[in-house]
Protein backbone atom coordinates (compact mmCIF):
# COMPACT_ATOMS: atom_id res chain seq x y z
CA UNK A 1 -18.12 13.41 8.97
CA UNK A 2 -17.23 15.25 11.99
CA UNK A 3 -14.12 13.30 13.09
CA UNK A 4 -11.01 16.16 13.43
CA UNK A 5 -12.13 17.48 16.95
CA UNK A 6 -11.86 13.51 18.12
CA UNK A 7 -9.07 13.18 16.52
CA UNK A 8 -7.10 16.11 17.44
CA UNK A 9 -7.83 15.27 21.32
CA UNK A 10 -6.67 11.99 21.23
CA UNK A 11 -3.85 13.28 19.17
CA UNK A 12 -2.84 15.43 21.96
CA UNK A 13 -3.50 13.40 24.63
CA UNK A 14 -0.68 10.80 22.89
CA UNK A 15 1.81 13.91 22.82
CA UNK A 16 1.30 14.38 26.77
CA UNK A 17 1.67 11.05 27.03
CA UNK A 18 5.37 10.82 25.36
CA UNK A 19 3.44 8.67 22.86
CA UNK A 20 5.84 9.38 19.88
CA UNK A 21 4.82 8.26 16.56
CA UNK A 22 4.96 8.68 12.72
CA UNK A 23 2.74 11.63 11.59
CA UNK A 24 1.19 8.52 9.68
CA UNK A 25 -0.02 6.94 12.21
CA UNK A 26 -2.40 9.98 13.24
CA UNK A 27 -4.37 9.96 9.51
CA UNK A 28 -7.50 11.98 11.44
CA UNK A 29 -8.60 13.69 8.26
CA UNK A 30 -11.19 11.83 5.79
CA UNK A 31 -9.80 9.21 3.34
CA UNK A 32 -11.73 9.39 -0.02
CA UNK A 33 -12.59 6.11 -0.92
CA UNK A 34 -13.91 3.97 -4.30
CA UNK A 35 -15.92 0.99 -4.09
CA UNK A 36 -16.34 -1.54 -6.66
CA UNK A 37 -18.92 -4.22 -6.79
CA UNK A 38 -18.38 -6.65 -10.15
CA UNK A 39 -20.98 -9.15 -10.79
CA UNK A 40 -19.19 -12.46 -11.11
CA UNK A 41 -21.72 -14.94 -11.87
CA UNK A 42 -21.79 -17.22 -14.79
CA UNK A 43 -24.17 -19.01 -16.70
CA UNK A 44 -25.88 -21.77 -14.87
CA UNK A 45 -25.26 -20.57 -11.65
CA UNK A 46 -28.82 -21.09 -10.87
CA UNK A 47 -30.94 -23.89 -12.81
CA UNK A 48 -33.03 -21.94 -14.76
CA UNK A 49 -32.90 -20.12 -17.96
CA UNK A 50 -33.79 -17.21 -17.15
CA UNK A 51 -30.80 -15.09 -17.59
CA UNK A 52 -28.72 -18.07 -18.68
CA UNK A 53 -28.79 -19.10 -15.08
CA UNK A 54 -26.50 -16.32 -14.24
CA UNK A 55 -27.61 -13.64 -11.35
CA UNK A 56 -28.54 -10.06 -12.37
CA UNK A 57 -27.68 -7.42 -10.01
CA UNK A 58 -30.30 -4.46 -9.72
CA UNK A 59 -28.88 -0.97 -9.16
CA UNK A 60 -28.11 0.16 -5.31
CA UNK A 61 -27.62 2.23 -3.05
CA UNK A 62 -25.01 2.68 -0.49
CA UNK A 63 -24.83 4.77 3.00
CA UNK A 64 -21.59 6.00 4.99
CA UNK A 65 -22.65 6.61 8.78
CA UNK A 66 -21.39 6.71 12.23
CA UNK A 67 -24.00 5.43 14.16
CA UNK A 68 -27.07 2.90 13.62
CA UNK A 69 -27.87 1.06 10.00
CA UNK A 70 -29.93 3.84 8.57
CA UNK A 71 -31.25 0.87 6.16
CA UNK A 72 -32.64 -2.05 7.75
CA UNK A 73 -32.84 -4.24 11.25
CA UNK A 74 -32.48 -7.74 10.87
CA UNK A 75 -35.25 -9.59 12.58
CA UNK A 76 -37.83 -6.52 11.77
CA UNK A 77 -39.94 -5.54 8.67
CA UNK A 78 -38.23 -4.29 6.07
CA UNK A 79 -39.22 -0.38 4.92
CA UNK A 80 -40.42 0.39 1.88
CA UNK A 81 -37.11 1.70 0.58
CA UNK A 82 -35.84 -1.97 1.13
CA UNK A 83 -38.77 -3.55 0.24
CA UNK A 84 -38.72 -1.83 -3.36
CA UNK A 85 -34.84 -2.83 -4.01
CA UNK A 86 -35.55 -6.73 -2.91
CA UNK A 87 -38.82 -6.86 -4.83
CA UNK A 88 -38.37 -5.21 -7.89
CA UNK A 89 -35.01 -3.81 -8.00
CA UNK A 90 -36.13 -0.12 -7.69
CA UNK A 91 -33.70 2.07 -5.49
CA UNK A 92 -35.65 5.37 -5.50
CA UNK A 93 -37.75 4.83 -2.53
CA UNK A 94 -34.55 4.36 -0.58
CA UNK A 95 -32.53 7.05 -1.66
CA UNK A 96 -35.22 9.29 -1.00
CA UNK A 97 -35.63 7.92 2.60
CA UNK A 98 -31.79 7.94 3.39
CA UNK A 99 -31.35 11.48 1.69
CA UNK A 100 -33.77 12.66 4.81
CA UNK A 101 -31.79 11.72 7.48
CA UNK A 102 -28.83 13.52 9.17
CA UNK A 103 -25.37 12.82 9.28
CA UNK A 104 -25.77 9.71 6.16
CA UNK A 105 -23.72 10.38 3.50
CA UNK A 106 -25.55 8.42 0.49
CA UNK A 107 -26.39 7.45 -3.08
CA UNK A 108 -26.84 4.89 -5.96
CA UNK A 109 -24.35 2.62 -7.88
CA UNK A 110 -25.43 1.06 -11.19
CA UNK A 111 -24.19 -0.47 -14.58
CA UNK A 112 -22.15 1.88 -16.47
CA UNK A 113 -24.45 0.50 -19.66
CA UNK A 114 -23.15 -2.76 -20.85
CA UNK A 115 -25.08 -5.25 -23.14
CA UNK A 116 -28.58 -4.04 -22.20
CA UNK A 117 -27.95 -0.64 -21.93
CA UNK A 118 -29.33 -0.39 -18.62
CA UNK A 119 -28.85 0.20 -15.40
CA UNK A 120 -28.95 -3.25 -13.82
CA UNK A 121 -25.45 -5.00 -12.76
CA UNK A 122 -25.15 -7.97 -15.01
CA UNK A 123 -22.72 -10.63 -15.47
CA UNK A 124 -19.43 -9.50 -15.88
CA UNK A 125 -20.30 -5.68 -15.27
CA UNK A 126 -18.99 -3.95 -12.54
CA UNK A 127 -20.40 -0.41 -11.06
CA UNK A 128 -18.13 1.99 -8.55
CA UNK A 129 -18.79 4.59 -6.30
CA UNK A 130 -16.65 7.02 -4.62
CA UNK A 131 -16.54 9.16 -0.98
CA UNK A 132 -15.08 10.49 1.58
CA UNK A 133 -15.32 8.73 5.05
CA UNK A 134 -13.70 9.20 8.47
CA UNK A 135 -12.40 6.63 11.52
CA UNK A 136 -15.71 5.59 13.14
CA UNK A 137 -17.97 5.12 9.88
CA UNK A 138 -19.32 2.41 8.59
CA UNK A 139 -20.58 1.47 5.04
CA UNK A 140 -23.82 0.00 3.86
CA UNK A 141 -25.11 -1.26 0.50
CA UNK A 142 -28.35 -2.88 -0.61
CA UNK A 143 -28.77 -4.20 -4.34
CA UNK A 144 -31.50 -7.44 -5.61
CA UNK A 145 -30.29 -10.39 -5.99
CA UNK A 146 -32.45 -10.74 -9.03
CA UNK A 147 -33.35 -14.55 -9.41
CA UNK A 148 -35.76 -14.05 -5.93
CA UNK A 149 -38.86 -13.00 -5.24
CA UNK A 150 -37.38 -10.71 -2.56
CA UNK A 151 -33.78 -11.53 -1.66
CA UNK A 152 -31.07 -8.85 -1.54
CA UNK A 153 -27.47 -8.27 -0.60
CA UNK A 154 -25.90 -5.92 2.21
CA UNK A 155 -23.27 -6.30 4.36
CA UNK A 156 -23.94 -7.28 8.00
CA UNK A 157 -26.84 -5.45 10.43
CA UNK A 158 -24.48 -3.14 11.46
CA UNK A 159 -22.79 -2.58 8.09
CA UNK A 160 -18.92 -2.04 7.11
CA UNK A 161 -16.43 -0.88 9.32
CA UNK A 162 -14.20 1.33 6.96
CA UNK A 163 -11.50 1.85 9.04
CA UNK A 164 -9.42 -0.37 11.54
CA UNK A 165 -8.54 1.86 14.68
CA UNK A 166 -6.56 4.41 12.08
CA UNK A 167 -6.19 2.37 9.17
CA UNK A 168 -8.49 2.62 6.79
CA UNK A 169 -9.88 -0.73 5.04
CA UNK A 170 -8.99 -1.73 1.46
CA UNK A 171 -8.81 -5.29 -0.34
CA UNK A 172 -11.84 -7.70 -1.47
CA UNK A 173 -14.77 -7.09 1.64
CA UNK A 174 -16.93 -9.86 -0.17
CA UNK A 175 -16.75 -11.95 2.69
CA UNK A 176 -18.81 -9.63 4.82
CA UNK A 177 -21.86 -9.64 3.01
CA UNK A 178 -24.88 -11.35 3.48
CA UNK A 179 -27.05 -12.25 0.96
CA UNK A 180 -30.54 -11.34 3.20
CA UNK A 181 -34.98 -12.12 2.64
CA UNK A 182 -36.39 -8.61 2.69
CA UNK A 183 -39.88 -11.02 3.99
CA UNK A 184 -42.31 -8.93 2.19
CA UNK A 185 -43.14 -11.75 -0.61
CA UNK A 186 -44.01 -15.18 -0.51
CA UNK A 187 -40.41 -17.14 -1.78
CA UNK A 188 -39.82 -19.53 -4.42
CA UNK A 189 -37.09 -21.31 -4.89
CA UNK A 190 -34.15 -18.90 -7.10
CA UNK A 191 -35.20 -18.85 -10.70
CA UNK A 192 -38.73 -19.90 -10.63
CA UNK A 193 -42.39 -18.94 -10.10
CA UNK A 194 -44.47 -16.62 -11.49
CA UNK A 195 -43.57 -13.79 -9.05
CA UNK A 196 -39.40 -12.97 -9.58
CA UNK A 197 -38.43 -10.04 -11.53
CA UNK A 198 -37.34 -11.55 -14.45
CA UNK A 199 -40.40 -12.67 -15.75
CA UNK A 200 -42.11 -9.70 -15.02
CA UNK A 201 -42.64 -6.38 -16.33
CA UNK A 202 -40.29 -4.33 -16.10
CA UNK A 203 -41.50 -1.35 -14.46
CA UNK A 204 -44.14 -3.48 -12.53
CA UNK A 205 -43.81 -3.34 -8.65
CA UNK A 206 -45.07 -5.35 -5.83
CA UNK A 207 -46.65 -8.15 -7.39
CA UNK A 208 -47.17 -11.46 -5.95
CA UNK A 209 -48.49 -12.42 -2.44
CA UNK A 210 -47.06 -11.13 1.01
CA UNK A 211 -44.94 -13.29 3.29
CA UNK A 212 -46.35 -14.65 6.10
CA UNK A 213 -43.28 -13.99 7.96
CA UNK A 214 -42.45 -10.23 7.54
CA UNK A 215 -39.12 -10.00 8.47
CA UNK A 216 -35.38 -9.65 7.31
CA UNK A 217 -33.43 -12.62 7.92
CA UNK A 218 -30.47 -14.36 6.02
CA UNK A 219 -32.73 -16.21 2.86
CA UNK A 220 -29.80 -19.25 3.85
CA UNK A 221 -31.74 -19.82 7.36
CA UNK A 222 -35.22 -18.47 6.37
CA UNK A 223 -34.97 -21.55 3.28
CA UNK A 224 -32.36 -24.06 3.98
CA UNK A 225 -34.07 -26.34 1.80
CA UNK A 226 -33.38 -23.92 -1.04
CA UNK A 227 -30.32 -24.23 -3.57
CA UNK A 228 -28.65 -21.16 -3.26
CA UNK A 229 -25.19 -20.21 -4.91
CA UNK A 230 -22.38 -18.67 -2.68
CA UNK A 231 -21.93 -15.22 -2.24
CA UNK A 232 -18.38 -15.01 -3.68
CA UNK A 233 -20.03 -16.63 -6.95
CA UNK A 234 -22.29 -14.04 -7.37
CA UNK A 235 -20.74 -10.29 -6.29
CA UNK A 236 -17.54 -9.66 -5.38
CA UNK A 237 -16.95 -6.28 -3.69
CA UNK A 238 -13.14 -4.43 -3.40
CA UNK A 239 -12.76 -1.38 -1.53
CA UNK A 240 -9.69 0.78 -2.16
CA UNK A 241 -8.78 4.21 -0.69
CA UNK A 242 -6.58 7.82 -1.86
């Protein structure tokens, strides 16, 4: 994504320096890298049956960039990309919107099948996705977490950074998500009302009444009065690289 110039200069500038290091330690070129995101909830995560309490992942969609989050601002509305993924699961909208923009590398991650046969990330499925990124991007994601009216997970406002100085990142990176409120419908607690995705059609979209307060913010501080399972009990997301 447009890294070798950079990197050759600052790889010369080291040389006329006397800098003298492993070829190693100058990796400029793009690292190809897979992502896997396994759903790790269990049943009764959540106190409801719906789903044997467990929490349904819907598919998502990911972006590599070197600039701003081409998804969402925290503290503003959410787009209608987002909005479709947090309400209903849907990650067409979004695709479409971050397929239109320059320099964002992106696309969708989903079940490979599993018991239902469908795209949706359920317990103890995991989907991947692989590309190539360079030092400077970052790495965004955006899937439902389905017992909500609206709620979905993405790593922090500015997203991922894949690579540390040089090095790129690899390990478990489920520690920098954030499970987020899109704010475009009214909340319930996880796993009830009339209005959450798993009592409702499912091809329906954008049912139940807006939220007063349209904006993103983390669902933990928009509801603290809400009982909402950890992050690491839900997803768990490992990045590794070639």
């Amino acid at each position: 994504m447009g890294y070798r110039f950079r990197g050759c200069w600052i790889f010369l500038l080291a040389l006329a320096l006397g800098s003298c290091k492993e070829a190693d330690d100058f990796e400029f070129v793009s690292k190809k890298f897979t992502v896997r995101i396994e759903n790790v909830s269990t049943a009764n995560l959540v106190n409801t049956p719906r789903a044997d309490g467990t929490v349904p992942l819907s598919p998502g969609v990911y972006a590599v960039y070197d600039h701003y989050n081409p998804m969402f601002r925290v503290g503003m509305a959410a787009d209608e990309g987002i909005s479709r993924i947090a309400e209903d699961g849907f990650p067409e909208q979004e695709i479409m919107e971050l397929q239109s923009m320059s320099k964002v590398l992106s696309g969708t991650f989903m079940s490979p099948g599993g018991p239902d046969n469908g795209p949706a990330i359920f317990a103890g499925e995991v989907a991947t996705f692989t590309f190539r990124a360079s030092p400077g991007d970052r790495l965004q994601i955006a899937t439902m977490f389905v017992q909500s009216n609206d709620w979905f997970y993405a790593f922090g406002d500015k997203g991922l950074d894949l690579f540390d100085g040089l090095h790129a990142v690899e390990g478990d990176v489920t520690s920098h998500l954030v499970l987020y409120d899109a704010g475009t419908e009214e909340d319930t607690a996880p796993g009830t009302g009339p209005f959450q995705k798993p009592v409702q059609d499912p091809l329906a979209t954008n049912i139940g009444p807006d939220d007063a307060v349209n904006q993103i913010q983390k669902a933990a501080t928009r509801h603290p009065d809400f009982t909402i399972p950890s992050t690491a009990a839900v997803i768990k997301v490992t990045i590794t690289h070639q």
